[in-house]
C-alpha atoms as a PDB file:
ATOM      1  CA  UNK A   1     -20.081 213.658 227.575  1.00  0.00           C
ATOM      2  CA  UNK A   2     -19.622 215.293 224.475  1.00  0.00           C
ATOM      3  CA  UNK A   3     -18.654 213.803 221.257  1.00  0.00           C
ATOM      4  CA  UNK A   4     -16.402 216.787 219.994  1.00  0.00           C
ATOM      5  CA  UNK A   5     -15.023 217.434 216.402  1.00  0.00           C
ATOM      6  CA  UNK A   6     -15.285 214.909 213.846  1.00  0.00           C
ATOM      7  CA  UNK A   7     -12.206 213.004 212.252  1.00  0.00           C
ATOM      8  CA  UNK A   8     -11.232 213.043 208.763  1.00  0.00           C
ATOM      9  CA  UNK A   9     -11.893 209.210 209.430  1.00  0.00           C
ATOM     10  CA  UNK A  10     -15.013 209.976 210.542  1.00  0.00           C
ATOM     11  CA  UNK A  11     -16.106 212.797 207.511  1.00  0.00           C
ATOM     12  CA  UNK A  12     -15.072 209.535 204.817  1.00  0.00           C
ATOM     13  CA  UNK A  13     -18.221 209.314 202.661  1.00  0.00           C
ATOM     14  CA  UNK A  14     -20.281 205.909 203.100  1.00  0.00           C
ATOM     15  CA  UNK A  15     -19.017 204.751 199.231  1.00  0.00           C
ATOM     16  CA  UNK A  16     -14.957 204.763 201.232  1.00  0.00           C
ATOM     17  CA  UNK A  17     -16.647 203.184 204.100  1.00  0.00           C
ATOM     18  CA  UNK A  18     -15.752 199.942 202.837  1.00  0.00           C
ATOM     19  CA  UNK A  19     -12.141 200.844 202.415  1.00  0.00           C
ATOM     20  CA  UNK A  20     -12.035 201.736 205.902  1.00  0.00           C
ATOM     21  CA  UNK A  21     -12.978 198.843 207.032  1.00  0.00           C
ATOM     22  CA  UNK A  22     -10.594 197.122 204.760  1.00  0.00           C
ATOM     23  CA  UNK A  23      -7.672 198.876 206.586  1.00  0.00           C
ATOM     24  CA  UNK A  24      -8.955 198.559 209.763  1.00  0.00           C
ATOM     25  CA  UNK A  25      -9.351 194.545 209.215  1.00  0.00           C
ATOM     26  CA  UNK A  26      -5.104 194.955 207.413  1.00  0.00           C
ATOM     27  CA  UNK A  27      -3.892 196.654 210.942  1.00  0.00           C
ATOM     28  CA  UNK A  28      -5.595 194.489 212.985  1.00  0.00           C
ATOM     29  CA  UNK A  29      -3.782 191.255 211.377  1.00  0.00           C
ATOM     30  CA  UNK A  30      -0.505 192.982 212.035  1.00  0.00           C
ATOM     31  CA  UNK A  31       1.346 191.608 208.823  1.00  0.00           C
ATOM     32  CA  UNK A  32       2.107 195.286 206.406  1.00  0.00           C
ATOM     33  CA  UNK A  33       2.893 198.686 208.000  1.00  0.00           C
ATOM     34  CA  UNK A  34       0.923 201.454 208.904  1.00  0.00           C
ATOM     35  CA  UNK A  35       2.085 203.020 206.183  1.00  0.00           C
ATOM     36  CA  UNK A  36       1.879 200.972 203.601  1.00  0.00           C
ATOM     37  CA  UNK A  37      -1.648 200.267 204.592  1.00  0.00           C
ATOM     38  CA  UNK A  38      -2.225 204.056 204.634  1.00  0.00           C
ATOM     39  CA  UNK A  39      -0.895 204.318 201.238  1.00  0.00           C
ATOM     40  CA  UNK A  40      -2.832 201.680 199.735  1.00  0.00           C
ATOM     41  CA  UNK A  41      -6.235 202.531 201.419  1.00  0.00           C
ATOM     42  CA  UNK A  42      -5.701 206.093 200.336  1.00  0.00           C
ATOM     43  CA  UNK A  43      -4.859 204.773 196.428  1.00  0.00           C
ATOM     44  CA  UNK A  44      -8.496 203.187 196.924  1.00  0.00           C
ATOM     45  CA  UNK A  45      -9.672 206.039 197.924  1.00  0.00           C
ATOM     46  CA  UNK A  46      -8.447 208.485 195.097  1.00  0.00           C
ATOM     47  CA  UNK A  47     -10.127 205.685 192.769  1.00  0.00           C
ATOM     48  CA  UNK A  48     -13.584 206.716 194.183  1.00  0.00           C
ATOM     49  CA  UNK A  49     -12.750 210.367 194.688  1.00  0.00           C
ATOM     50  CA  UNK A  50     -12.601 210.782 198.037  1.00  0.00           C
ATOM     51  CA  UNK A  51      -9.979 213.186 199.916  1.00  0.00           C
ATOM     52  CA  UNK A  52      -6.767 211.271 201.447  1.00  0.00           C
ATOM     53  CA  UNK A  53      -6.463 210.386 204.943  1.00  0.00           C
ATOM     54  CA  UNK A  54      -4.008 212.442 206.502  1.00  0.00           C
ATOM     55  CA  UNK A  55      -0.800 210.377 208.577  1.00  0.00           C
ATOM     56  CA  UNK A  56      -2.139 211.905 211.826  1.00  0.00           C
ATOM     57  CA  UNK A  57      -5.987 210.615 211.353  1.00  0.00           C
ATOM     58  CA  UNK A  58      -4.588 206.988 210.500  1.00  0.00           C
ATOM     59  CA  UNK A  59      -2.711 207.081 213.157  1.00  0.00           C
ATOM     60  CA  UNK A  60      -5.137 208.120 215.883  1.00  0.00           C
ATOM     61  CA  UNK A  61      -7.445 205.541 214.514  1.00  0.00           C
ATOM     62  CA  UNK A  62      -4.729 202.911 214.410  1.00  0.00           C
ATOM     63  CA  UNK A  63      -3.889 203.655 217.974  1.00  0.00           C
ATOM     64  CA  UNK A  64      -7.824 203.022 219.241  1.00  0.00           C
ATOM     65  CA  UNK A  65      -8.253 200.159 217.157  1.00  0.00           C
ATOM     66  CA  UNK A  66      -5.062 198.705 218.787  1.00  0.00           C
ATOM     67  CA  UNK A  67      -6.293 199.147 222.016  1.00  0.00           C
ATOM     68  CA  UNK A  68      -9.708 197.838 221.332  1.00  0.00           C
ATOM     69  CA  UNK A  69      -7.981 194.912 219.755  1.00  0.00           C
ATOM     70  CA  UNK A  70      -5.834 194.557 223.313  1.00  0.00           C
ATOM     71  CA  UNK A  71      -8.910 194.912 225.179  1.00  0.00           C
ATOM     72  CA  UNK A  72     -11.114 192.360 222.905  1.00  0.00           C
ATOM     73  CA  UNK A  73      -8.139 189.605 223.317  1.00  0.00           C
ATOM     74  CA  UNK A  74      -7.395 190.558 227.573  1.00  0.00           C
ATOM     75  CA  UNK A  75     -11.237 189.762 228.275  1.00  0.00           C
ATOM     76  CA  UNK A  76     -11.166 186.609 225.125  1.00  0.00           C
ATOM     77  CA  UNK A  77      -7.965 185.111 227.274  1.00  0.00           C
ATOM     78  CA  UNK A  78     -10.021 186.023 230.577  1.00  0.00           C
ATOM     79  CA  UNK A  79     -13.165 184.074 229.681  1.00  0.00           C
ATOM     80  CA  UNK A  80     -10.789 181.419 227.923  1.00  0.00           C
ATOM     81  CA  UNK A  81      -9.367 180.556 231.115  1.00  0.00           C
ATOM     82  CA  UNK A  82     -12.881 180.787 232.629  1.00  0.00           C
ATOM     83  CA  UNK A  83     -14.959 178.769 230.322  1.00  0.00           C
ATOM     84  CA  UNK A  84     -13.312 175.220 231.249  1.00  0.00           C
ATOM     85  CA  UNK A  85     -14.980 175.923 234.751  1.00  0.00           C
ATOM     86  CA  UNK A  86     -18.529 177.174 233.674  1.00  0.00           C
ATOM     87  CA  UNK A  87     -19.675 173.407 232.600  1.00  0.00           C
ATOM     88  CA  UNK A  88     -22.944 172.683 234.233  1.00  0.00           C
ATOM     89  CA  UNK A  89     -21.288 170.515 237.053  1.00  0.00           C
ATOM     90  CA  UNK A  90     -19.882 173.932 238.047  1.00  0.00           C
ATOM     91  CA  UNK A  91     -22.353 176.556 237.047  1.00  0.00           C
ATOM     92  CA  UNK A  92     -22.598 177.805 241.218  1.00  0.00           C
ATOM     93  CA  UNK A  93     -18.754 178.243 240.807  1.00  0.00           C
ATOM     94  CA  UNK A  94     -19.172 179.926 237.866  1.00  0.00           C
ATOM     95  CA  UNK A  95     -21.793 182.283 238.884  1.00  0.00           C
ATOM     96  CA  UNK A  96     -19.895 183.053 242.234  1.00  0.00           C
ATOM     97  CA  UNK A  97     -16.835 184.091 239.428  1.00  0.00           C
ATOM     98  CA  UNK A  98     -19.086 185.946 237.543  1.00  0.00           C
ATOM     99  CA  UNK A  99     -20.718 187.955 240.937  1.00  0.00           C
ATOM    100  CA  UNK A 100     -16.326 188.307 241.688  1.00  0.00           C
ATOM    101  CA  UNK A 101     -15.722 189.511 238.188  1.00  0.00           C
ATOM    102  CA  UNK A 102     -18.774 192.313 238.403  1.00  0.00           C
ATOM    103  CA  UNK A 103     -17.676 193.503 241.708  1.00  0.00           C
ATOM    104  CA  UNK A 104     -13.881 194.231 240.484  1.00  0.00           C
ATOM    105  CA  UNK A 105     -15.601 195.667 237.243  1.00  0.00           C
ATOM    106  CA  UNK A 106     -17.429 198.469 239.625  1.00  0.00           C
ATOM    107  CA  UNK A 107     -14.288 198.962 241.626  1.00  0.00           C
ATOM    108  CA  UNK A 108     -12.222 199.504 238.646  1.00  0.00           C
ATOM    109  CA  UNK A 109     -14.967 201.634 237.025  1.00  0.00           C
ATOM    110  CA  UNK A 110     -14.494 203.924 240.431  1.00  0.00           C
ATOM    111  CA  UNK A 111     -10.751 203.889 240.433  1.00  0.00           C
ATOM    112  CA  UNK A 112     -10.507 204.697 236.851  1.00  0.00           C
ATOM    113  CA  UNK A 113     -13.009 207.718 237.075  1.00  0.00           C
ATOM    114  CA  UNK A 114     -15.090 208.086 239.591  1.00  0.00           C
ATOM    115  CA  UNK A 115     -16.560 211.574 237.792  1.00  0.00           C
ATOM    116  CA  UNK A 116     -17.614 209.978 235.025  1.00  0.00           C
ATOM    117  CA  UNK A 117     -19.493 207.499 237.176  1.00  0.00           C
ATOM    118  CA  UNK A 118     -23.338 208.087 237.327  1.00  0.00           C
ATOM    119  CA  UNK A 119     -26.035 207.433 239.771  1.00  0.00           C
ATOM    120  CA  UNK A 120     -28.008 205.681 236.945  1.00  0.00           C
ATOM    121  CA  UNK A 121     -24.420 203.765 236.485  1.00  0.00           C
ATOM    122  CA  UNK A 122     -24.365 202.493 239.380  1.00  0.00           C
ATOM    123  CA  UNK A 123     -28.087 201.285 239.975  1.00  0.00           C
ATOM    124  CA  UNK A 124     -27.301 199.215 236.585  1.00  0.00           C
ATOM    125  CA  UNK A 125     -24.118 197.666 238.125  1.00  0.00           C
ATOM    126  CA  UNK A 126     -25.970 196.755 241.113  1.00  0.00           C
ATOM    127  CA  UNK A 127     -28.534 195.187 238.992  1.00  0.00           C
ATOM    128  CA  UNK A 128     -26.717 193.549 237.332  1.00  0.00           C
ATOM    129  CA  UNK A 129     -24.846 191.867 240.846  1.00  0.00           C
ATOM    130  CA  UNK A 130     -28.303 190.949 241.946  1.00  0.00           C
ATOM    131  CA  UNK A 131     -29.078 189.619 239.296  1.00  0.00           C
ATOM    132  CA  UNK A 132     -25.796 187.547 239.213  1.00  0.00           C
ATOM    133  CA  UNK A 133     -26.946 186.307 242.567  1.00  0.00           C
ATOM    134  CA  UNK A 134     -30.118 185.370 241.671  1.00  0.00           C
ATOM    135  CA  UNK A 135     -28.628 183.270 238.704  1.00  0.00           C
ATOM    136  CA  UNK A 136     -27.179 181.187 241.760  1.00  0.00           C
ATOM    137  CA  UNK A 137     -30.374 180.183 242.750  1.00  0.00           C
ATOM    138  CA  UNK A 138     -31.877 179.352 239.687  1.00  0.00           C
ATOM    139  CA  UNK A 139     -28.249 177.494 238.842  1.00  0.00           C
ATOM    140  CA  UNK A 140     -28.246 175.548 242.199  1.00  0.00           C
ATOM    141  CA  UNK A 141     -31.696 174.699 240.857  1.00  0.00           C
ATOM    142  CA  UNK A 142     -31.134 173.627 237.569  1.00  0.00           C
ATOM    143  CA  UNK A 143     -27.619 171.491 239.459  1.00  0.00           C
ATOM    144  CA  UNK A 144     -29.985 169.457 241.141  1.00  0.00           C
ATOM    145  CA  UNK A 145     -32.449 168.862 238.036  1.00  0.00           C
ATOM    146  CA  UNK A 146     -29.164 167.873 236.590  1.00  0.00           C
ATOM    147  CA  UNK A 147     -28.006 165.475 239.177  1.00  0.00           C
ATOM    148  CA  UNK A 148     -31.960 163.864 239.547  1.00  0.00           C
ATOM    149  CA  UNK A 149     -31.669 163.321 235.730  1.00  0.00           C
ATOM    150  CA  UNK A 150     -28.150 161.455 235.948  1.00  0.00           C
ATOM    151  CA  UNK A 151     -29.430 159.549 238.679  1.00  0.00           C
ATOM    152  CA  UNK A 152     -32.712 158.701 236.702  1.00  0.00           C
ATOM    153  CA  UNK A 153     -30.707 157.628 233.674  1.00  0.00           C
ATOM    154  CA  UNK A 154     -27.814 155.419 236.168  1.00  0.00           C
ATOM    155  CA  UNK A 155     -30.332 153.847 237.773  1.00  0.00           C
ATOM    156  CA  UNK A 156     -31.819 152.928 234.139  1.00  0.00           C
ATOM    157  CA  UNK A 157     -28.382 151.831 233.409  1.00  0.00           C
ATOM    158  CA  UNK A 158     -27.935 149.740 235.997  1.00  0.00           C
ATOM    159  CA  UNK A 159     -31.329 148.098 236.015  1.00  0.00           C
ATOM    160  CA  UNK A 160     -30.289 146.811 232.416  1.00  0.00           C
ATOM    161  CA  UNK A 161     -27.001 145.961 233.630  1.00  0.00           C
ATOM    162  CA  UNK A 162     -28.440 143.798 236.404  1.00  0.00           C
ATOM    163  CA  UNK A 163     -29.878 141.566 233.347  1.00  0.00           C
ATOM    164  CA  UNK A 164     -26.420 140.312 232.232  1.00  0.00           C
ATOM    165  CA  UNK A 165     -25.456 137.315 233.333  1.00  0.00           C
ATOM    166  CA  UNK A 166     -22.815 136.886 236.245  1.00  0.00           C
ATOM    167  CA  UNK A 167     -24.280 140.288 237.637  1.00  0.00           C
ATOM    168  CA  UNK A 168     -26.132 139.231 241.036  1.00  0.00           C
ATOM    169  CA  UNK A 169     -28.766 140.960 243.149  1.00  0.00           C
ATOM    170  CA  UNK A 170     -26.400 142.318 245.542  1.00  0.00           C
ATOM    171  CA  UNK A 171     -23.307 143.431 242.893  1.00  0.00           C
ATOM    172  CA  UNK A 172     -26.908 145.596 241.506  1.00  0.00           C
ATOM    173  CA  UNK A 173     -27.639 147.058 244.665  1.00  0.00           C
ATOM    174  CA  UNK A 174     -23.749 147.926 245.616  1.00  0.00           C
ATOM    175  CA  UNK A 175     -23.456 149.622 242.166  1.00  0.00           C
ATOM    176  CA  UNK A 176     -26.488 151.825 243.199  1.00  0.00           C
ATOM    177  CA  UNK A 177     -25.356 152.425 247.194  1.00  0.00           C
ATOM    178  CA  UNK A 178     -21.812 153.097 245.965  1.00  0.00           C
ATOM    179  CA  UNK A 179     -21.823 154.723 242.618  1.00  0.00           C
ATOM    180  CA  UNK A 180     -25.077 156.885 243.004  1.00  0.00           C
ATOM    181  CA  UNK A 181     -26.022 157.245 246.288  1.00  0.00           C
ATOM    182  CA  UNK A 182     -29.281 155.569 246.264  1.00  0.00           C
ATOM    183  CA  UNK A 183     -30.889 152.580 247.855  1.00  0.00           C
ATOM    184  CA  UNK A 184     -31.026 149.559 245.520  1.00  0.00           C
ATOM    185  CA  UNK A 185     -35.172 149.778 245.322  1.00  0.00           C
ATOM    186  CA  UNK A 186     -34.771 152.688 242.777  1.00  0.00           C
END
Protein backbone atom coordinates (compact mmCIF):
# COMPACT_ATOMS: atom_id res chain seq x y z
CA UNK A 1 0.00 0.00 0.00
CA UNK A 2 1.38 3.13 -0.90
CA UNK A 3 1.71 6.14 1.19
CA UNK A 4 0.99 8.78 -1.65
CA UNK A 5 1.59 12.63 -1.59
CA UNK A 6 2.45 14.31 1.48
CA UNK A 7 0.12 16.91 3.34
CA UNK A 8 0.89 20.39 4.02
CA UNK A 9 0.33 18.91 7.63
CA UNK A 10 2.67 16.53 6.99
CA UNK A 11 5.61 19.01 5.11
CA UNK A 12 5.25 21.34 8.78
CA UNK A 13 8.91 21.60 9.86
CA UNK A 14 9.75 19.69 13.28
CA UNK A 15 10.19 23.45 15.17
CA UNK A 16 5.77 23.75 14.21
CA UNK A 17 5.57 20.22 15.25
CA UNK A 18 4.68 21.25 18.58
CA UNK A 19 1.96 23.54 17.39
CA UNK A 20 0.46 20.74 15.69
CA UNK A 21 0.13 18.87 18.33
CA UNK A 22 -1.25 21.73 20.25
CA UNK A 23 -4.23 21.88 17.79
CA UNK A 24 -4.65 18.48 17.49
CA UNK A 25 -4.93 18.15 21.54
CA UNK A 26 -7.67 21.85 21.08
CA UNK A 27 -9.97 19.68 18.47
CA UNK A 28 -9.91 16.77 20.27
CA UNK A 29 -11.43 18.55 23.56
CA UNK A 30 -14.18 19.87 21.36
CA UNK A 31 -14.60 23.33 23.23
CA UNK A 32 -13.35 26.33 20.17
CA UNK A 33 -14.03 25.86 16.42
CA UNK A 34 -12.15 24.53 13.76
CA UNK A 35 -11.56 27.67 12.76
CA UNK A 36 -10.64 29.47 15.37
CA UNK A 37 -8.21 26.77 16.22
CA UNK A 38 -6.91 27.02 12.62
CA UNK A 39 -6.44 30.63 13.02
CA UNK A 40 -4.65 30.56 16.14
CA UNK A 41 -2.31 27.56 15.32
CA UNK A 42 -1.50 29.29 12.07
CA UNK A 43 -0.72 32.85 14.17
CA UNK A 44 1.85 30.39 16.01
CA UNK A 45 3.02 29.38 13.16
CA UNK A 46 3.79 32.78 11.32
CA UNK A 47 5.70 33.52 14.77
CA UNK A 48 8.25 30.76 13.84
CA UNK A 49 8.09 31.28 10.10
CA UNK A 50 6.51 28.55 8.89
CA UNK A 51 3.91 28.60 5.82
CA UNK A 52 0.02 28.59 6.94
CA UNK A 53 -2.04 25.62 6.93
CA UNK A 54 -4.43 25.80 4.30
CA UNK A 55 -8.59 25.30 5.43
CA UNK A 56 -8.60 22.09 3.34
CA UNK A 57 -5.34 20.40 5.14
CA UNK A 58 -6.94 21.27 8.68
CA UNK A 59 -9.76 19.94 7.75
CA UNK A 60 -8.70 16.56 6.38
CA UNK A 61 -6.63 16.21 9.46
CA UNK A 62 -9.49 17.24 11.71
CA UNK A 63 -11.69 14.72 10.05
CA UNK A 64 -9.02 11.59 10.82
CA UNK A 65 -8.31 12.73 14.12
CA UNK A 66 -12.12 12.70 14.77
CA UNK A 67 -12.45 9.39 13.72
CA UNK A 68 -9.48 8.09 15.54
CA UNK A 69 -10.87 9.85 18.54
CA UNK A 70 -14.43 7.82 17.79
CA UNK A 71 -12.56 4.75 17.36
CA UNK A 72 -10.17 5.22 20.62
CA UNK A 73 -13.52 5.93 22.84
CA UNK A 74 -15.91 2.79 20.82
CA UNK A 75 -13.09 0.18 21.87
CA UNK A 76 -12.38 2.43 25.65
CA UNK A 77 -16.45 1.95 26.22
CA UNK A 78 -16.00 -1.76 24.79
CA UNK A 79 -13.30 -2.84 27.25
CA UNK A 80 -15.11 -0.56 29.95
CA UNK A 81 -17.99 -2.72 29.87
CA UNK A 82 -15.61 -5.72 29.69
CA UNK A 83 -13.19 -5.07 32.42
CA UNK A 84 -15.80 -5.59 35.44
CA UNK A 85 -15.82 -9.30 34.12
CA UNK A 86 -12.00 -9.95 33.58
CA UNK A 87 -11.33 -10.16 37.60
CA UNK A 88 -9.42 -13.28 38.29
CA UNK A 89 -12.61 -15.21 39.53
CA UNK A 90 -13.54 -14.85 35.83
CA UNK A 91 -10.39 -14.82 33.82
CA UNK A 92 -11.83 -18.32 31.66
CA UNK A 93 -14.86 -16.00 30.89
CA UNK A 94 -12.78 -13.44 30.01
CA UNK A 95 -10.48 -15.25 27.80
CA UNK A 96 -13.49 -17.07 26.04
CA UNK A 97 -14.62 -12.99 25.35
CA UNK A 98 -11.41 -12.21 24.27
CA UNK A 99 -11.13 -15.62 21.72
CA UNK A 100 -15.18 -14.04 20.69
CA UNK A 101 -13.84 -10.57 20.29
CA UNK A 102 -10.70 -11.84 17.88
CA UNK A 103 -12.91 -13.95 15.83
CA UNK A 104 -15.46 -10.91 14.98
CA UNK A 105 -12.18 -8.77 14.56
CA UNK A 106 -11.10 -11.29 11.50
CA UNK A 107 -14.62 -11.38 10.19
CA UNK A 108 -14.91 -7.72 10.13
CA UNK A 109 -11.34 -7.37 8.78
CA UNK A 110 -12.82 -9.71 5.71
CA UNK A 111 -16.05 -7.87 5.31
CA UNK A 112 -14.44 -4.56 5.35
CA UNK A 113 -11.74 -5.53 2.67
CA UNK A 114 -11.02 -8.66 1.96
CA UNK A 115 -8.18 -7.32 -0.81
CA UNK A 116 -6.34 -5.71 1.51
CA UNK A 117 -6.25 -8.86 3.61
CA UNK A 118 -2.88 -10.80 3.45
CA UNK A 119 -1.82 -14.32 3.81
CA UNK A 120 0.80 -13.14 6.40
CA UNK A 121 -2.49 -11.26 7.94
CA UNK A 122 -4.14 -13.90 8.48
CA UNK A 123 -1.47 -16.44 9.93
CA UNK A 124 -1.03 -13.46 12.64
CA UNK A 125 -4.82 -13.44 13.40
CA UNK A 126 -4.79 -17.05 13.79
CA UNK A 127 -1.94 -16.73 16.10
CA UNK A 128 -3.10 -14.66 17.86
CA UNK A 129 -6.69 -17.00 18.44
CA UNK A 130 -4.41 -19.79 19.46
CA UNK A 131 -2.81 -18.10 21.46
CA UNK A 132 -6.05 -16.72 23.10
CA UNK A 133 -6.87 -20.35 23.64
CA UNK A 134 -3.93 -21.29 25.12
CA UNK A 135 -4.30 -18.33 27.68
CA UNK A 136 -7.40 -20.54 28.80
CA UNK A 137 -5.32 -23.12 29.90
CA UNK A 138 -2.80 -21.37 31.60
CA UNK A 139 -5.93 -19.13 33.17
CA UNK A 140 -7.90 -22.29 34.26
CA UNK A 141 -4.49 -22.98 35.79
CA UNK A 142 -3.70 -20.05 37.54
CA UNK A 143 -8.05 -20.25 38.75
CA UNK A 144 -7.23 -23.16 40.58
CA UNK A 145 -3.80 -21.81 42.17
CA UNK A 146 -6.18 -19.10 43.09
CA UNK A 147 -8.89 -21.10 44.66
CA UNK A 148 -6.00 -23.62 46.58
CA UNK A 149 -4.61 -20.29 47.98
CA UNK A 150 -8.15 -19.02 49.32
CA UNK A 151 -8.71 -22.27 50.66
CA UNK A 152 -5.15 -22.33 52.32
CA UNK A 153 -5.72 -18.91 53.84
CA UNK A 154 -9.84 -19.95 55.05
CA UNK A 155 -8.74 -22.80 56.48
CA UNK A 156 -5.99 -20.56 58.40
CA UNK A 157 -8.85 -18.41 59.23
CA UNK A 158 -10.88 -20.72 60.59
CA UNK A 159 -8.32 -22.66 62.56
CA UNK A 160 -7.83 -19.25 64.53
CA UNK A 161 -11.41 -18.80 64.68
CA UNK A 162 -11.91 -22.21 66.28
CA UNK A 163 -9.75 -20.64 69.32
CA UNK A 164 -12.48 -18.16 70.40
CA UNK A 165 -14.47 -19.08 72.92
CA UNK A 166 -18.17 -20.33 72.34
CA UNK A 167 -16.82 -21.73 68.90
CA UNK A 168 -17.01 -25.72 69.33
CA UNK A 169 -15.34 -28.57 67.46
CA UNK A 170 -18.19 -29.25 65.32
CA UNK A 171 -19.39 -25.28 64.51
CA UNK A 172 -15.19 -25.55 63.16
CA UNK A 173 -15.69 -28.39 61.09
CA UNK A 174 -19.30 -27.15 59.58
CA UNK A 175 -17.60 -23.80 58.73
CA UNK A 176 -14.98 -25.85 56.71
CA UNK A 177 -17.67 -28.62 55.05
CA UNK A 178 -20.01 -25.72 54.29
CA UNK A 179 -18.11 -22.61 53.51
CA UNK A 180 -15.02 -24.23 51.71
CA UNK A 181 -15.64 -27.45 50.69
CA UNK A 182 -13.18 -29.29 52.69
CA UNK A 183 -13.17 -31.90 55.39
CA UNK A 184 -12.63 -30.42 58.87
CA UNK A 185 -8.92 -32.27 59.18
CA UNK A 186 -7.47 -29.45 56.93
Amino acid sequence: MSRGRLSSLDLIPDEGQDDIIWAMGELNQRKRTQADILFELNDRLAVKGIEPLSKSAFNRASMRAAVAARRIAERRALFAGLAPHLTPDNVDDGNLVIGELIKTLITDMLDADASQFTPKGAMELAQAYVKAIQGQSISSDRKRKLEDDFKKKAVAAVERLSTVKGITQETREMFMRDLLGVRGDG
